[in-house]
N, C-alpha and C. Protein backbone atom coordinates (compact mmCIF):
# COMPACT_ATOMS: atom_id res chain seq x y z
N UNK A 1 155.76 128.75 67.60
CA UNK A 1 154.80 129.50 66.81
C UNK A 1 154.19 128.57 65.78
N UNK A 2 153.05 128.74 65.66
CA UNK A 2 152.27 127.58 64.78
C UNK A 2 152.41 128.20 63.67
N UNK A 3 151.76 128.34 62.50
CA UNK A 3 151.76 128.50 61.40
C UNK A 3 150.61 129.67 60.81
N UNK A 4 149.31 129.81 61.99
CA UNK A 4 148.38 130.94 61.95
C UNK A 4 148.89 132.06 62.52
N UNK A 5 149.72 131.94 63.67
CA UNK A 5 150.57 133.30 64.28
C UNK A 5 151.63 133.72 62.99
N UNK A 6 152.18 133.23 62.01
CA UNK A 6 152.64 133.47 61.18
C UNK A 6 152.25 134.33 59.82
N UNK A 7 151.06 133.85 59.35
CA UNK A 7 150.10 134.56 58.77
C UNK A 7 149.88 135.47 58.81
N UNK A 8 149.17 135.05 60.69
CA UNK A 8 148.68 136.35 61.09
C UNK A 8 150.24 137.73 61.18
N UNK A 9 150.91 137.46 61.64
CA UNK A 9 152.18 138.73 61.44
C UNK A 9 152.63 138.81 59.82
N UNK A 10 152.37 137.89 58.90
CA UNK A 10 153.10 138.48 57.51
C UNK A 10 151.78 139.26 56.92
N UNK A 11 150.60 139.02 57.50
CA UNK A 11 149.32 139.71 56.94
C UNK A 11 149.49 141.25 57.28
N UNK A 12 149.80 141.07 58.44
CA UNK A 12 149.73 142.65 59.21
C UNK A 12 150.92 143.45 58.85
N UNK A 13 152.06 142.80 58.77
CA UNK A 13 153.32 143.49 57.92
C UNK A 13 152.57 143.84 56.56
N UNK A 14 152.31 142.84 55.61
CA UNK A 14 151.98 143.58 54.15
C UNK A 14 150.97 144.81 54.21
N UNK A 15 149.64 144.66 55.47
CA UNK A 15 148.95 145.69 55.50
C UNK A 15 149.49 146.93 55.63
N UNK A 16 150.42 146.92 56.91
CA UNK A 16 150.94 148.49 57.20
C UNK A 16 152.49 148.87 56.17
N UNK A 17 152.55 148.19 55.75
CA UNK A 17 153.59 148.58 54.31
C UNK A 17 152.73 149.28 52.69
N UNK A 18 151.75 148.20 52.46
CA UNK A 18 150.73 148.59 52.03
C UNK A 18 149.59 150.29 52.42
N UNK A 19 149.81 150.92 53.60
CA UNK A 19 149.61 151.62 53.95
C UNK A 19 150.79 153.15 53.84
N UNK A 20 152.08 152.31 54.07
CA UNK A 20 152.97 153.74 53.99
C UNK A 20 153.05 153.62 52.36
N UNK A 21 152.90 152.84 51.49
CA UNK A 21 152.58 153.19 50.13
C UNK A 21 151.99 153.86 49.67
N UNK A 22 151.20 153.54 50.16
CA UNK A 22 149.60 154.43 49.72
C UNK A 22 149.80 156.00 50.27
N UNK A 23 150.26 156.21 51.48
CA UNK A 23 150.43 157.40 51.97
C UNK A 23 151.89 158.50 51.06
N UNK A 24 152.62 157.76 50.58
CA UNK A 24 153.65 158.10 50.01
C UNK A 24 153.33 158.31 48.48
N UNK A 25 152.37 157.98 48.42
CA UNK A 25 151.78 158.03 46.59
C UNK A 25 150.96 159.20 46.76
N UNK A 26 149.98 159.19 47.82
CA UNK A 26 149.03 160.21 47.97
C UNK A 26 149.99 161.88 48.19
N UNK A 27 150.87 161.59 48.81
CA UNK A 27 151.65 162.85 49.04
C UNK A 27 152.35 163.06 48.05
N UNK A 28 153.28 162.66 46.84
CA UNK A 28 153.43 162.37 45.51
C UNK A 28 152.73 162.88 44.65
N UNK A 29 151.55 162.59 44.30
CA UNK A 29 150.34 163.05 43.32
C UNK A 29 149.78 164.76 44.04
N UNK A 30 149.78 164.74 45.22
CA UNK A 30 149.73 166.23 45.50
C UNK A 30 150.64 167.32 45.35
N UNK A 31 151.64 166.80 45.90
CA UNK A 31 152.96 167.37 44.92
C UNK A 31 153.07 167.40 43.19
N UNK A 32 152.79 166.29 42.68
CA UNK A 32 152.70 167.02 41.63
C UNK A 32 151.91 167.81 41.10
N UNK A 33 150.18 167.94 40.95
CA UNK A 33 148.99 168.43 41.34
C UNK A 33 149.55 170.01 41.08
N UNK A 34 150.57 170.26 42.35
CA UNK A 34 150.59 171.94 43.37
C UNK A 34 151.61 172.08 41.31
N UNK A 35 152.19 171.65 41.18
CA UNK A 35 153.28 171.76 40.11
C UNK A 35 152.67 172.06 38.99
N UNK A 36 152.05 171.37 38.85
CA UNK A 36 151.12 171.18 37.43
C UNK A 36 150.49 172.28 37.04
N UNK A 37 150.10 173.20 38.09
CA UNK A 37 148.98 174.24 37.78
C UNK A 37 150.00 175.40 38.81
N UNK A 38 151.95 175.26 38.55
CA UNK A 38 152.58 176.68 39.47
C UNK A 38 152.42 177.69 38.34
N UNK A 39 151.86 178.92 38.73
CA UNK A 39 152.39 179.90 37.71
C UNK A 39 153.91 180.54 37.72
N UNK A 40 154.05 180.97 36.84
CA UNK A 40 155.44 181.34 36.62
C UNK A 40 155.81 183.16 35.75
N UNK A 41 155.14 183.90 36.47
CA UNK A 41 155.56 185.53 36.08
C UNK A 41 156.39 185.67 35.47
N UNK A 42 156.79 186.97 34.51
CA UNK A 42 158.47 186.89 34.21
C UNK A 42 158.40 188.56 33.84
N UNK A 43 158.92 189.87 34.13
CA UNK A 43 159.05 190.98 33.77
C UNK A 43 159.99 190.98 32.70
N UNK A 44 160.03 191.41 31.56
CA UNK A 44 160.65 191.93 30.58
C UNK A 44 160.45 193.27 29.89
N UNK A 45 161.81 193.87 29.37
CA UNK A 45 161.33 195.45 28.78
C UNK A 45 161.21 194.69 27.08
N UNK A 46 160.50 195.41 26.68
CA UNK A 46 160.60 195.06 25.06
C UNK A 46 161.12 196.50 24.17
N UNK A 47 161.35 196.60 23.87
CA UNK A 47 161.80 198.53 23.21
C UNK A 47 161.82 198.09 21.57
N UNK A 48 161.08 198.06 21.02
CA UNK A 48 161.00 197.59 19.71
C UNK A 48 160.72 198.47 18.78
N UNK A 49 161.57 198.91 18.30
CA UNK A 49 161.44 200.32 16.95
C UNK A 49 160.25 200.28 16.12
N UNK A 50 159.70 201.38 16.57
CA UNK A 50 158.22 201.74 15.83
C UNK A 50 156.90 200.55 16.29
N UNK A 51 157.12 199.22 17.38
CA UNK A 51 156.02 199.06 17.75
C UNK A 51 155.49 198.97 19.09
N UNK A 52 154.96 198.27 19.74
CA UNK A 52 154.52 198.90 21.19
C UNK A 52 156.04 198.75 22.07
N UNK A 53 156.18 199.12 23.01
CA UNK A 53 158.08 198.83 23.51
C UNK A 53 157.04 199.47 25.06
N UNK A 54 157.61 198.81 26.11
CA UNK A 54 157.81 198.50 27.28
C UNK A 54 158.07 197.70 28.30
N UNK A 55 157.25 197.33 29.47
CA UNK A 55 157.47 196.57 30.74
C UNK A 55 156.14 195.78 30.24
N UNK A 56 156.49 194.28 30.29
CA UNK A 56 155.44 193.41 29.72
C UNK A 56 155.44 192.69 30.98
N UNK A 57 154.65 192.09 31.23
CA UNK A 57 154.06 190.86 32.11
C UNK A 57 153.81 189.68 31.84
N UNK A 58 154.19 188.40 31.91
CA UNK A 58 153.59 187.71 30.93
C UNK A 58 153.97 186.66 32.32
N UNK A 59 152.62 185.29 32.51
CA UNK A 59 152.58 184.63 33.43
C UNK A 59 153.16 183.32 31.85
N UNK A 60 154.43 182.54 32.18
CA UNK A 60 154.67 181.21 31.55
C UNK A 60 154.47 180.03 31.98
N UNK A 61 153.51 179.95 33.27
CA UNK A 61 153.84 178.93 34.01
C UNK A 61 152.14 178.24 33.21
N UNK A 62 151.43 177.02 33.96
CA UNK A 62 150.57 176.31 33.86
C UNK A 62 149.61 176.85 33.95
N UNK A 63 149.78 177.53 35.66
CA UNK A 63 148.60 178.09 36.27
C UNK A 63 148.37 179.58 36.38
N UNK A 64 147.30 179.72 36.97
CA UNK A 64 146.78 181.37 36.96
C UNK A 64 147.38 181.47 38.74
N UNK A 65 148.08 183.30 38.69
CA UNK A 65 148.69 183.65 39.54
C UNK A 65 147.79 184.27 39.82
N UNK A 66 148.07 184.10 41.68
CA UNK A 66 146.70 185.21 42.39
C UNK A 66 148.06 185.92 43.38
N UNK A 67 147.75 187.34 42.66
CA UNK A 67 148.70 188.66 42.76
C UNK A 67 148.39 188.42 44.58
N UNK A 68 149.78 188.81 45.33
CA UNK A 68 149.52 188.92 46.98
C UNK A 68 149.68 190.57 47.09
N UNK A 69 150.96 191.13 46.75
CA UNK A 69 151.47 192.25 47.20
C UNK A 69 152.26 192.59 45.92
N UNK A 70 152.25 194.14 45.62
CA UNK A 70 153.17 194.51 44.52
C UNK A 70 153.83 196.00 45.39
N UNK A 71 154.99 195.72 44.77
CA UNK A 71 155.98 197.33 45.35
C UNK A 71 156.77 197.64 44.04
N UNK A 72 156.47 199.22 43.91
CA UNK A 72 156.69 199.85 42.55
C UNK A 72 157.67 200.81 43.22
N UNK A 73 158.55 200.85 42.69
CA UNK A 73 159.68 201.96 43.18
C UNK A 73 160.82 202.58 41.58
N UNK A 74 161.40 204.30 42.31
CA UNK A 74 161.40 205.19 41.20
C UNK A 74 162.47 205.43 41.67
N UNK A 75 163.76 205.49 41.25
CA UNK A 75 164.98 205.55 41.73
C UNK A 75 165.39 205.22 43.09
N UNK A 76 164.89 203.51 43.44
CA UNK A 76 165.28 203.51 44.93
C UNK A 76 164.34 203.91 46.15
N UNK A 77 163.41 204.82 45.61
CA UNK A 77 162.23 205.03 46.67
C UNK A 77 161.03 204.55 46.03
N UNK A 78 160.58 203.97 46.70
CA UNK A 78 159.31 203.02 46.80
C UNK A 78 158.02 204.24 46.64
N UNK A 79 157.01 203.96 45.76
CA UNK A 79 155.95 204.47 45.84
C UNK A 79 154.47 204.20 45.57
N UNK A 80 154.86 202.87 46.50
CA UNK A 80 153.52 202.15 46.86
C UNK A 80 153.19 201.27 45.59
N UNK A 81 151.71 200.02 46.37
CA UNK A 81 151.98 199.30 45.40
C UNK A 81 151.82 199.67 44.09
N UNK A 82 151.74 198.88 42.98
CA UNK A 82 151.47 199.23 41.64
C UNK A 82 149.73 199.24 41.43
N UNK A 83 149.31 200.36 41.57
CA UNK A 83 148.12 200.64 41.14
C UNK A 83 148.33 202.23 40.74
N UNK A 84 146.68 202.36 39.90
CA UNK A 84 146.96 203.87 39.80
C UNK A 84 147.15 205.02 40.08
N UNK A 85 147.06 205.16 41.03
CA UNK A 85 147.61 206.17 42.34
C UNK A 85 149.25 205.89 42.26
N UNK A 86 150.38 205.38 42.16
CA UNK A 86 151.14 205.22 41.98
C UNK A 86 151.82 205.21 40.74
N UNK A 87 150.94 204.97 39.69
CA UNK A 87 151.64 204.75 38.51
C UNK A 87 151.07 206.70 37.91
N UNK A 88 150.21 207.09 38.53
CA UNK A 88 149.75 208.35 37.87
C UNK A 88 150.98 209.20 38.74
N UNK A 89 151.63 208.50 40.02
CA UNK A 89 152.39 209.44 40.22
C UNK A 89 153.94 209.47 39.57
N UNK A 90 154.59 207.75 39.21
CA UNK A 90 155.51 207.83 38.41
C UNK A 90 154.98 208.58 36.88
N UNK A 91 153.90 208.63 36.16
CA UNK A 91 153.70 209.21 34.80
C UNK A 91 154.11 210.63 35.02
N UNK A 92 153.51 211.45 36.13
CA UNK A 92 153.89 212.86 36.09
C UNK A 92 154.96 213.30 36.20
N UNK A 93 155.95 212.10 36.47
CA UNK A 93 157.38 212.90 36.47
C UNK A 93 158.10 212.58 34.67
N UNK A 94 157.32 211.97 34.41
CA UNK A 94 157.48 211.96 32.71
C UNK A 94 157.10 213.06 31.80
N UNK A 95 157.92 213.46 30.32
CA UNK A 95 157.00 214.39 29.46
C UNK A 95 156.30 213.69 28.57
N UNK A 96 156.50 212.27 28.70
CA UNK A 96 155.62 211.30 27.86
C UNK A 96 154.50 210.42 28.84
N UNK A 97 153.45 210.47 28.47
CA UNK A 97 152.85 209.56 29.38
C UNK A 97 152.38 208.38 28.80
N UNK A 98 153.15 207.55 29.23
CA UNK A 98 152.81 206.34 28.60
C UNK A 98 151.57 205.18 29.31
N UNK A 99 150.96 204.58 28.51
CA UNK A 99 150.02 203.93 28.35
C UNK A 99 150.03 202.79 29.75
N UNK A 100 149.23 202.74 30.65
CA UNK A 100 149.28 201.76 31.66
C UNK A 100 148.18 200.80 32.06
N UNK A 101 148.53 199.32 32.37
CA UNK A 101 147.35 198.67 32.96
C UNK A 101 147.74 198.64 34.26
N UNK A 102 147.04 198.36 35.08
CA UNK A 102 147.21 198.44 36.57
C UNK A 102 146.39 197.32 37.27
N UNK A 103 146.85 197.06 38.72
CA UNK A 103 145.95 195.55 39.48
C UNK A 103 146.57 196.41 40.68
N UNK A 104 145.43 195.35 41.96
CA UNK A 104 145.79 195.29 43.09
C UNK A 104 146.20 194.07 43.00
N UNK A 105 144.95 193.19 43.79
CA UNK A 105 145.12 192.11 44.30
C UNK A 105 144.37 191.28 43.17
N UNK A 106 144.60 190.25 42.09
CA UNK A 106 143.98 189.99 41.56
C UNK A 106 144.60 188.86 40.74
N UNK A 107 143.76 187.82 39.57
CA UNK A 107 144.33 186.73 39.32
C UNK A 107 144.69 186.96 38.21
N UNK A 108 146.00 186.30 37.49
CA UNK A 108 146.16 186.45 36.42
C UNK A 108 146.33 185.31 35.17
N UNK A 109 145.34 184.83 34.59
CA UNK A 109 145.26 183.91 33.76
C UNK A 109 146.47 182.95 33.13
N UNK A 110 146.79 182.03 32.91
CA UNK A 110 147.79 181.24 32.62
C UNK A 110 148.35 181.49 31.57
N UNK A 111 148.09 182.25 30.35
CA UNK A 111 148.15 182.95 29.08
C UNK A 111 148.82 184.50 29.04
N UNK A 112 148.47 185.29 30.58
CA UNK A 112 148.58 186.28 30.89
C UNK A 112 149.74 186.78 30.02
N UNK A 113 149.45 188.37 29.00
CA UNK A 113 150.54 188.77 28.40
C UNK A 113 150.19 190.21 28.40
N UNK A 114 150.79 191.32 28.64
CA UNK A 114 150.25 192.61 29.07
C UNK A 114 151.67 193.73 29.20
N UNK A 115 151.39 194.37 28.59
CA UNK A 115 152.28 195.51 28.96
C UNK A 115 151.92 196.22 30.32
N UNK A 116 152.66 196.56 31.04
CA UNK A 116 151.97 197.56 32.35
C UNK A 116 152.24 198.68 31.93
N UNK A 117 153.67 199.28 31.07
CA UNK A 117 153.45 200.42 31.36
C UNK A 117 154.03 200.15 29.75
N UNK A 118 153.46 200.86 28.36
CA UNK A 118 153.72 201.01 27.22
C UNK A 118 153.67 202.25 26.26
N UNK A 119 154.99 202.55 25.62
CA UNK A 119 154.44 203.67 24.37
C UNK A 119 154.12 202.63 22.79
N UNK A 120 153.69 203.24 22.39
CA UNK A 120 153.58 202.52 21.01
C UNK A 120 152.86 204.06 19.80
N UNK A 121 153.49 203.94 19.01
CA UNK A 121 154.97 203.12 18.79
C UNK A 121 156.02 203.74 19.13
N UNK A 122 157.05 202.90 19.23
CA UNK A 122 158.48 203.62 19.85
C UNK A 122 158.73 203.94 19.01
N UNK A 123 159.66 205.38 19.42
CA UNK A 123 160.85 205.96 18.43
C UNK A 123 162.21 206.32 19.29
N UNK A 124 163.02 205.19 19.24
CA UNK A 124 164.38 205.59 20.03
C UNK A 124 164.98 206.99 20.12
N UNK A 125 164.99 207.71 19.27
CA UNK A 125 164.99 209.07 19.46
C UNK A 125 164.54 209.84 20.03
N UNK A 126 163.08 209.59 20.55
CA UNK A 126 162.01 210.44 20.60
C UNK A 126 161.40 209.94 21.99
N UNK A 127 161.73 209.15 22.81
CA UNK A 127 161.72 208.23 23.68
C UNK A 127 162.22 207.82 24.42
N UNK A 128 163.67 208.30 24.57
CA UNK A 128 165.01 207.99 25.30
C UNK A 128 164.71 208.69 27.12
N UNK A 129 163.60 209.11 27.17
CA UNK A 129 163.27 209.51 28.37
C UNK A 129 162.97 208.05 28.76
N UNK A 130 161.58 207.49 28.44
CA UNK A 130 160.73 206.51 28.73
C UNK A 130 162.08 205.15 28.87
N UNK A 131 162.83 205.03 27.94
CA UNK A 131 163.73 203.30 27.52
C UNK A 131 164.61 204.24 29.13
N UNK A 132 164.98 204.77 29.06
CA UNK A 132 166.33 205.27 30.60
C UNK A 132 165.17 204.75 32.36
N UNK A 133 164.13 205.26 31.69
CA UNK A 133 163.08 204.95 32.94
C UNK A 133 162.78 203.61 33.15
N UNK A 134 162.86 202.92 32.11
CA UNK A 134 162.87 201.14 32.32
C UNK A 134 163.68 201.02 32.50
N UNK A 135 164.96 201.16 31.96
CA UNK A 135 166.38 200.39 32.35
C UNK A 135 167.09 200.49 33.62
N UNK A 136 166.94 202.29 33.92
CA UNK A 136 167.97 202.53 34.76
C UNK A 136 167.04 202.83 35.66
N UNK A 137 165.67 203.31 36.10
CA UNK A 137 165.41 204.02 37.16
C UNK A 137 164.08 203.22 37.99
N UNK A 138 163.72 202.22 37.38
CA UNK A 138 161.75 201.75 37.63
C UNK A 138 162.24 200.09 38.43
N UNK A 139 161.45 200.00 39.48
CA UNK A 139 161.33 198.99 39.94
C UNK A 139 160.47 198.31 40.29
N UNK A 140 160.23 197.07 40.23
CA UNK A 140 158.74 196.30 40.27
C UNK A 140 159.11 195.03 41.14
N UNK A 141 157.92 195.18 42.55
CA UNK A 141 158.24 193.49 42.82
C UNK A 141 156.73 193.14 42.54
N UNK A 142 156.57 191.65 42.30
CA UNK A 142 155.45 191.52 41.96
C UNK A 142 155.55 190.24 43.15
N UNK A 143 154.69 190.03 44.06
CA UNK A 143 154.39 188.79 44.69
C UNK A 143 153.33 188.22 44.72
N UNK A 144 153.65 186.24 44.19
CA UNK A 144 152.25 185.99 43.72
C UNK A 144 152.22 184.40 44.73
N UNK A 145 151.12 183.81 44.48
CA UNK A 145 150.67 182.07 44.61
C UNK A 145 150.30 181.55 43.56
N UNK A 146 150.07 180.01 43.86
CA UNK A 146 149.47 179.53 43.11
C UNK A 146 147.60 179.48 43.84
N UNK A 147 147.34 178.57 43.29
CA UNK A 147 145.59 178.50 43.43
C UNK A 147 145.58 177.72 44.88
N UNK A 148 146.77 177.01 45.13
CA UNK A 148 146.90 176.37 46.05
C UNK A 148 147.22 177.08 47.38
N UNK A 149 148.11 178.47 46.88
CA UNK A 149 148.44 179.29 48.55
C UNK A 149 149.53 178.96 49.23
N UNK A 150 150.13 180.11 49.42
CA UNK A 150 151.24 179.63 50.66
C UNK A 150 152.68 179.70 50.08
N UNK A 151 153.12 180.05 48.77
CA UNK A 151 154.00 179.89 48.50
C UNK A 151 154.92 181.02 48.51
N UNK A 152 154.64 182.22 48.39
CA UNK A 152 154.90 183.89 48.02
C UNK A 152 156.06 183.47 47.26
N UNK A 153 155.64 183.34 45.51
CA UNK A 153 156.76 183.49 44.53
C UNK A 153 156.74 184.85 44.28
N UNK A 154 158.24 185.37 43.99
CA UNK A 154 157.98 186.67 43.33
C UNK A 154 158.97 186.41 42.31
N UNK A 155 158.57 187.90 41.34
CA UNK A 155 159.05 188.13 40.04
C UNK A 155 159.57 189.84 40.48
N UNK A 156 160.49 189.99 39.90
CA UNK A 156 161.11 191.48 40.11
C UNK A 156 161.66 192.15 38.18
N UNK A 157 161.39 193.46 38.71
CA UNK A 157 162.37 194.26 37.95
C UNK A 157 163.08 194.92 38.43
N UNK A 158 164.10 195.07 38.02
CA UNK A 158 165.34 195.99 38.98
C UNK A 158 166.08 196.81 37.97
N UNK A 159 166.53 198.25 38.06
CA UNK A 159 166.79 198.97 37.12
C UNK A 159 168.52 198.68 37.24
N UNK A 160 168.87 198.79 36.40
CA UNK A 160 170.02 198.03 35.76
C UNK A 160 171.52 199.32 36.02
N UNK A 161 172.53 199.21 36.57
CA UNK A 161 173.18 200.04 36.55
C UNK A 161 173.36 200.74 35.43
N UNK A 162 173.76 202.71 35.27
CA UNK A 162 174.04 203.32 34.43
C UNK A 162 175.58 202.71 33.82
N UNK A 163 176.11 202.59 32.68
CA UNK A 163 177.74 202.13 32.23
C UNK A 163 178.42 203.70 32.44
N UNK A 164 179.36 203.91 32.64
CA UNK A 164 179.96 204.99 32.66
C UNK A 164 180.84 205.30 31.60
């Protein structure tokens, strides 16, 4: 082997090494990219004496969540997703009707902070219907993406066993 066949093979090695680099960086930076902008849902009850107290929504992540599918369920039976047709039918089994926002399919800003279903102001006394209906009886799945697609994160509420 002369010394140009040599070249020539350490040239073509650095090229296609040089190549799975590049391909391994590019897949890297898209990965992080999808990360950078995941949203991150989170259901919480708030019950806060004398000010708004309910089921809050709040997206913590980077990015804005684009809602796929939601399932709202009332002791164990499901009653469709969370829109108003559903939530007007959990309110009527209430003597309080508390305050609701509602979505289908839709995006929710990176900031996103919202009660879905709220009294304000609470009075633990006066209310012990509504705080038993978050804790023990209301269920929420919320399934979302990012901007990117494909992932189906979900966020849940699940009503919490009664203590005996």
């Amino acid at each position: 082997m002369n010394a140009s066949i040599v070249v020539a093979i350490c040239a073509t090695v650095i090229a296609v090494l040089s190549l799975a680099v590049s391909v391994g960086e590019a897949r890297a930076t898209r990965r992080h990219n999808r990360i950078t902008v995941r949203p991150f849902l989170e259901l919480r009850v708030d019950l806060r004496q004398d000010g708004k107290a309910g089921l809050q929504l709040i997206n913590a992540g980077l990015g804005p969540a684009a809602i796929t599918r939601t399932v709202l369920s009332l002791d164990g039976q499901s009653l469709g997703e969370y829109g108003e047709e559903s939530v007007n039918v959990l309110r009527s089994k209430l003597s309080v009707r508390p305050s609701a926002v509602t979505f289908r399919k839709t995006l929710l800003a990176a900031d996103y902070d919202q009660f879905l279903l709220s009294i304000g102001p609470f009075d633990r006394a006066k209310h012990v219907e509504f705080a038993e209906l978050l804790r023990h009886r209301l269920g929420l799945e919320i399934h979302y993406e990012s901007l990117y697609g494909g992932e189906d994160y979900k966020t849940e509420w699940n009503p919490q066993p009664r203590s005996s």
